[in-house]
N, C-alpha and C. Protein backbone atom coordinates (compact mmCIF):
# COMPACT_ATOMS: atom_id res chain seq x y z
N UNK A 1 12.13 -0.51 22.33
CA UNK A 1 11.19 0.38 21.66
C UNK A 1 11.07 1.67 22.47
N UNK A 2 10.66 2.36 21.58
CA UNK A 2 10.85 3.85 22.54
C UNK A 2 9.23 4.37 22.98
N UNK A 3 8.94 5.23 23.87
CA UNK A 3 7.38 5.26 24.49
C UNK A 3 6.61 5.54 23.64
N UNK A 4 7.03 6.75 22.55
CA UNK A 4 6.40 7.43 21.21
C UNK A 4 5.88 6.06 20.40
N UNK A 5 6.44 5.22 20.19
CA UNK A 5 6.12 4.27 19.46
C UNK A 5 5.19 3.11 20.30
N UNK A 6 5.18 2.73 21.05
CA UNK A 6 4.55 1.82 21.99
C UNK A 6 2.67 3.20 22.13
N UNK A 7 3.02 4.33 22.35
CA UNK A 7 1.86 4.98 22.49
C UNK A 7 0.76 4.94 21.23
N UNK A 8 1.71 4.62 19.84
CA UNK A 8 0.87 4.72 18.70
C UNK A 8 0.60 3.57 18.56
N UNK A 9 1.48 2.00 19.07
CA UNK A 9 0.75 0.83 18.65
C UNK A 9 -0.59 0.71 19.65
N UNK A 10 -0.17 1.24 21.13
CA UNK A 10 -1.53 1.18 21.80
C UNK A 10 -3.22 2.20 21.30
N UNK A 11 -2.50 3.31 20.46
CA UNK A 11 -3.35 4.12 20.20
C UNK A 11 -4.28 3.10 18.68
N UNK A 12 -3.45 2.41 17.93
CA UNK A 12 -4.12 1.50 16.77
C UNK A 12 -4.95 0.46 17.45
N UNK A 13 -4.42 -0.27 18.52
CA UNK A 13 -4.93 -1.62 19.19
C UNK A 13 -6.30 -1.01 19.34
N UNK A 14 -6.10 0.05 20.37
CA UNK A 14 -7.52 0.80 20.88
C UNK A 14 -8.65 0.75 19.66
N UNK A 15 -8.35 1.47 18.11
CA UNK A 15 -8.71 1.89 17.46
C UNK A 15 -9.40 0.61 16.70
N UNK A 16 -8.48 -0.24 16.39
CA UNK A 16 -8.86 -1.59 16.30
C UNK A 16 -10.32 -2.87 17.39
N UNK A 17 -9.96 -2.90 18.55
CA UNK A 17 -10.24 -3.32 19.35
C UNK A 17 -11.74 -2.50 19.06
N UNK A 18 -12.34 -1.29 18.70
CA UNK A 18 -13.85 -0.37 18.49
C UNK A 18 -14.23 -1.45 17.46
N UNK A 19 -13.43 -2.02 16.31
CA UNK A 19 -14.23 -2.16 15.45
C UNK A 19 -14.73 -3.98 15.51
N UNK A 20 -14.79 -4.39 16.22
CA UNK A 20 -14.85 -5.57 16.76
C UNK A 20 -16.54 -5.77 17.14
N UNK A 21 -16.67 -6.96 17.29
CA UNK A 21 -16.40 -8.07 16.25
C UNK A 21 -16.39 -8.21 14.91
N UNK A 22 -15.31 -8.42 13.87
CA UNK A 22 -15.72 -8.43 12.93
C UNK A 22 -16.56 -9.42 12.16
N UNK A 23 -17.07 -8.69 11.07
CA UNK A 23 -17.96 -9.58 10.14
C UNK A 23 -16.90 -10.76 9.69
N UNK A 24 -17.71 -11.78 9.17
CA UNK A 24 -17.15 -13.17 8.58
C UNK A 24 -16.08 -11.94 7.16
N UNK A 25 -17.25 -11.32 6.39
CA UNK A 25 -16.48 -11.29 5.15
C UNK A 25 -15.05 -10.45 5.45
N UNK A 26 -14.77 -9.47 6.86
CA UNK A 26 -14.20 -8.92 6.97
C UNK A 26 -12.74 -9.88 7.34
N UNK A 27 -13.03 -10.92 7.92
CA UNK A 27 -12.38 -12.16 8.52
C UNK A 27 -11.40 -12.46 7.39
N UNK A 28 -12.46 -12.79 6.57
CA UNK A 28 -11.98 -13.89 5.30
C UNK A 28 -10.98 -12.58 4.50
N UNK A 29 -11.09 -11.50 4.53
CA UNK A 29 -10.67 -10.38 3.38
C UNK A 29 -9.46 -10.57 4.34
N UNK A 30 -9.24 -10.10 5.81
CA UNK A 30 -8.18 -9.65 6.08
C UNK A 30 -7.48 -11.15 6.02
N UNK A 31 -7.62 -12.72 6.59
CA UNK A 31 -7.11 -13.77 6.28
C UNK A 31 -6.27 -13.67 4.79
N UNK A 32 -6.92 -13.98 3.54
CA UNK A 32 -6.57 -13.24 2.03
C UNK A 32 -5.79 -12.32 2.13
N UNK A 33 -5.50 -11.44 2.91
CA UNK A 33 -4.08 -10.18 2.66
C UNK A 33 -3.49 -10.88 3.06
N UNK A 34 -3.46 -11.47 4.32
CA UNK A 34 -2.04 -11.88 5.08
C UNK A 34 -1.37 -12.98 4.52
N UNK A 35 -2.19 -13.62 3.99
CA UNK A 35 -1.59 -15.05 3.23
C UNK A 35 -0.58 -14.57 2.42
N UNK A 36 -1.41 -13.66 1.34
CA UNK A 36 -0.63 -13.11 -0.08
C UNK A 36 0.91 -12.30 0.71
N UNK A 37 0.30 -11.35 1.72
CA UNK A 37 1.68 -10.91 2.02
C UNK A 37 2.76 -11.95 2.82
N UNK A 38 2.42 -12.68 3.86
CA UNK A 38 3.46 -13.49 4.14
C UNK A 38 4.27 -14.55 3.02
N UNK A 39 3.43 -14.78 2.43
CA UNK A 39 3.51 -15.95 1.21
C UNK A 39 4.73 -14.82 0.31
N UNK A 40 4.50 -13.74 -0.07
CA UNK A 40 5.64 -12.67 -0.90
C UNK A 40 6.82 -12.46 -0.07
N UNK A 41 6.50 -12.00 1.58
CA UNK A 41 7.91 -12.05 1.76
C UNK A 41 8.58 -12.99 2.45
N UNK A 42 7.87 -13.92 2.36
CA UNK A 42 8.54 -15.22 2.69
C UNK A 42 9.56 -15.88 1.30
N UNK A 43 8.89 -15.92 0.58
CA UNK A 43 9.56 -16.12 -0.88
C UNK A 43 10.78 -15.09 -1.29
N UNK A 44 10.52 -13.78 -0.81
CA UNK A 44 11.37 -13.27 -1.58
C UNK A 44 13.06 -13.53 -0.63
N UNK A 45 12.80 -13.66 0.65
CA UNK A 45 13.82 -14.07 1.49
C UNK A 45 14.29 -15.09 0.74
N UNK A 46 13.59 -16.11 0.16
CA UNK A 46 14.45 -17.09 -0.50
C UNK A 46 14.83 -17.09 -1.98
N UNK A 47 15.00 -15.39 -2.06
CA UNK A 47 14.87 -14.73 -3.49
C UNK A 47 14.47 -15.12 -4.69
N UNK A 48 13.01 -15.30 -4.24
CA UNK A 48 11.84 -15.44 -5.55
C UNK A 48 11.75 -13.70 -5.99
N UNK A 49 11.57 -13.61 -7.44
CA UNK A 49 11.83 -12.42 -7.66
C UNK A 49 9.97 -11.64 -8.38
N UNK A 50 9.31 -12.67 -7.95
CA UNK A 50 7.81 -12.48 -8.11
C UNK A 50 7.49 -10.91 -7.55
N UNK A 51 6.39 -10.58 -8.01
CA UNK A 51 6.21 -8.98 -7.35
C UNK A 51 4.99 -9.72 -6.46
N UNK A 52 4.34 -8.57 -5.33
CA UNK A 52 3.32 -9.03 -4.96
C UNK A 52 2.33 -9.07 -5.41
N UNK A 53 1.83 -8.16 -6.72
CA UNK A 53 0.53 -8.99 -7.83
C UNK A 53 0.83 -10.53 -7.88
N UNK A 54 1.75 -10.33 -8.36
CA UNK A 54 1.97 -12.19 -9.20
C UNK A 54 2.01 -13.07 -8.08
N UNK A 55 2.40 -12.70 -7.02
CA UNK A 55 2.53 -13.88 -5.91
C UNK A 55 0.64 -14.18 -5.86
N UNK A 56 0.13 -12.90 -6.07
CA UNK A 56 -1.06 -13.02 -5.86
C UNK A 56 -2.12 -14.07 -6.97
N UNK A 57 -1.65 -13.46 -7.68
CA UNK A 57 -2.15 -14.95 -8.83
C UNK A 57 -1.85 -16.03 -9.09
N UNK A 58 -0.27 -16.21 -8.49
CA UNK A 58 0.41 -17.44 -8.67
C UNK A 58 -0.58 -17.92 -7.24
N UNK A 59 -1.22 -17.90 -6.00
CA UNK A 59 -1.75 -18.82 -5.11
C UNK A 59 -3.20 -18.76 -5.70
N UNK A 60 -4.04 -17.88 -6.44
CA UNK A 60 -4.95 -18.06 -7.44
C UNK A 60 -5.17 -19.12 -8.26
N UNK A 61 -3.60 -19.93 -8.58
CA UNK A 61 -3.96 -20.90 -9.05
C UNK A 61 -3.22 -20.29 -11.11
N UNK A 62 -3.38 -19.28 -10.90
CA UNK A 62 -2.56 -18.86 -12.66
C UNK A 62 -1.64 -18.45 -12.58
N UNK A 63 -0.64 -19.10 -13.63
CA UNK A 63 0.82 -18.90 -14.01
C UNK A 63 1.07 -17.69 -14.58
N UNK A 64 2.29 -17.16 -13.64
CA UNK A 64 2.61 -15.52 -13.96
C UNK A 64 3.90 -16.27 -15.69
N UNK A 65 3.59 -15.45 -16.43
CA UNK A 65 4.37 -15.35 -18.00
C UNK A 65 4.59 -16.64 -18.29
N UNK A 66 3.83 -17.64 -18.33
CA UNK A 66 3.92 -19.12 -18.58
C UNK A 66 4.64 -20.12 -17.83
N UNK A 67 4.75 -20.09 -16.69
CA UNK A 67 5.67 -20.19 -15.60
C UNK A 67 4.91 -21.03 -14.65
N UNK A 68 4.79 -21.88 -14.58
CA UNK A 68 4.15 -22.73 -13.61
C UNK A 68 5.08 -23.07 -12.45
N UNK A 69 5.93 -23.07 -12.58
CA UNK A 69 7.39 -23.33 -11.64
C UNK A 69 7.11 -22.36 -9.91
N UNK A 70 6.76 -21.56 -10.26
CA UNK A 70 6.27 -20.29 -9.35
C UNK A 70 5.77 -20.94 -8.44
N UNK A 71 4.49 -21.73 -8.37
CA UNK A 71 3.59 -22.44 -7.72
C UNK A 71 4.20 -23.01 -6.75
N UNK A 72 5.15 -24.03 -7.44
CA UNK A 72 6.29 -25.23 -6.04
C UNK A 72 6.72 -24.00 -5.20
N UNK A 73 7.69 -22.79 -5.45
CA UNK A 73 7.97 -22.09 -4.78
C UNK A 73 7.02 -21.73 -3.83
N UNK A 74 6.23 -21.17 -4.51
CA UNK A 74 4.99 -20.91 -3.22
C UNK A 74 4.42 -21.85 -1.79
N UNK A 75 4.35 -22.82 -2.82
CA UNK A 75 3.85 -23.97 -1.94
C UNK A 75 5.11 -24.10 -0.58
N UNK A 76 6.12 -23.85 -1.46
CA UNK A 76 7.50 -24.98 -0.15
C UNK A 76 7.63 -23.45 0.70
N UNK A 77 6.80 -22.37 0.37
CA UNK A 77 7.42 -20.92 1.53
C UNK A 77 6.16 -21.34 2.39
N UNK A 78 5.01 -21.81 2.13
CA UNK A 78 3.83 -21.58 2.85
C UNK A 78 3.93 -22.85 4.00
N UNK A 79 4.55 -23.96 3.02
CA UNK A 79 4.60 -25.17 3.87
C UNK A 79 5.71 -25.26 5.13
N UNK A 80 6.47 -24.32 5.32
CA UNK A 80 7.28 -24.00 6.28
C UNK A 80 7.01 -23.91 7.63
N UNK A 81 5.81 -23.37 7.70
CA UNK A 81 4.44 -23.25 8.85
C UNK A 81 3.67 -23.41 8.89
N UNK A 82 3.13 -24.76 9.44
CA UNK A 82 2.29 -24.91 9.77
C UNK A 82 1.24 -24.45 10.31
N UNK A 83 1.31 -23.29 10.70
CA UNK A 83 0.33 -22.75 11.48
C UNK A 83 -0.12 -21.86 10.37
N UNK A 84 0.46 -21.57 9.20
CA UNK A 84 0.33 -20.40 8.22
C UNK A 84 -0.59 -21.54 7.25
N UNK A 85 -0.28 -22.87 7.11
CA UNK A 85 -0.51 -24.01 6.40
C UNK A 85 -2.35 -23.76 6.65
N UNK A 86 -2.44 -24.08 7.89
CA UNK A 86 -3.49 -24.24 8.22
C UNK A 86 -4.73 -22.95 8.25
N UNK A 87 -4.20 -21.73 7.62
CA UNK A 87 -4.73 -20.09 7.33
C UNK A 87 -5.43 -20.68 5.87
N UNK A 88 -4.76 -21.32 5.22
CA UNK A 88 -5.14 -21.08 3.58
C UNK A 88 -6.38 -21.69 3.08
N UNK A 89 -7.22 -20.33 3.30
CA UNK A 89 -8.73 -20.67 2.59
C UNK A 89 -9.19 -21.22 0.98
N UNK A 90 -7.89 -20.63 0.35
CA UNK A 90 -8.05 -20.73 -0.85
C UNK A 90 -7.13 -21.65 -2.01
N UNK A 91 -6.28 -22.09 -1.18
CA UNK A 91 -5.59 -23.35 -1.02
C UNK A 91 -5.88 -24.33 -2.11
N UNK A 92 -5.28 -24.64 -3.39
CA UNK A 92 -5.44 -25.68 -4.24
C UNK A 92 -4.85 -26.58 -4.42
């Protein structure tokens, strides 16, 4: 990595690190992004061709265009890690 770049992740950490501790709801919101986004590009590596809305409704629990099939996919990208396993608040 080059210094320019290492100066701006330290300059975010910093920036980050002010807004601390966060609130529960802030917890739970940012938990909820990361799911939806790892859960999309984890899938799409195994070229699920879902967008990230639909990945987003497909772990919601509703079938994107009558498609329930979506779901197993989801499930077998999330179940890969355990440690990601154990993130899912919203989990059905």
């Amino acid at each position: 990595m080059n210094a320019a770049l290492l100066k701006k992740i330290d300059k975010k950490k910093k920036e980050l690190d002010q807004k601390r501790p966060f609130s529960t709801h802030m917890v739970k919101t940012l938990r909820e992004h990361l799911i939806v986004e790892w859960t999309y590009h984890s899938n799409a590596i195994e070229e699920n061709t879902l967008t990230l809305s639909e990945t987003k409704v497909v772990l919601e629990g509703i079938t994107v265009g009558g498609v329930n099939g979506h779901r197993k996919i989801i499930t077998y990208g999330q179940e890969k890690s355990p440690q990601f396993a154990s993130l899912l608040p919203f989990r059905r």
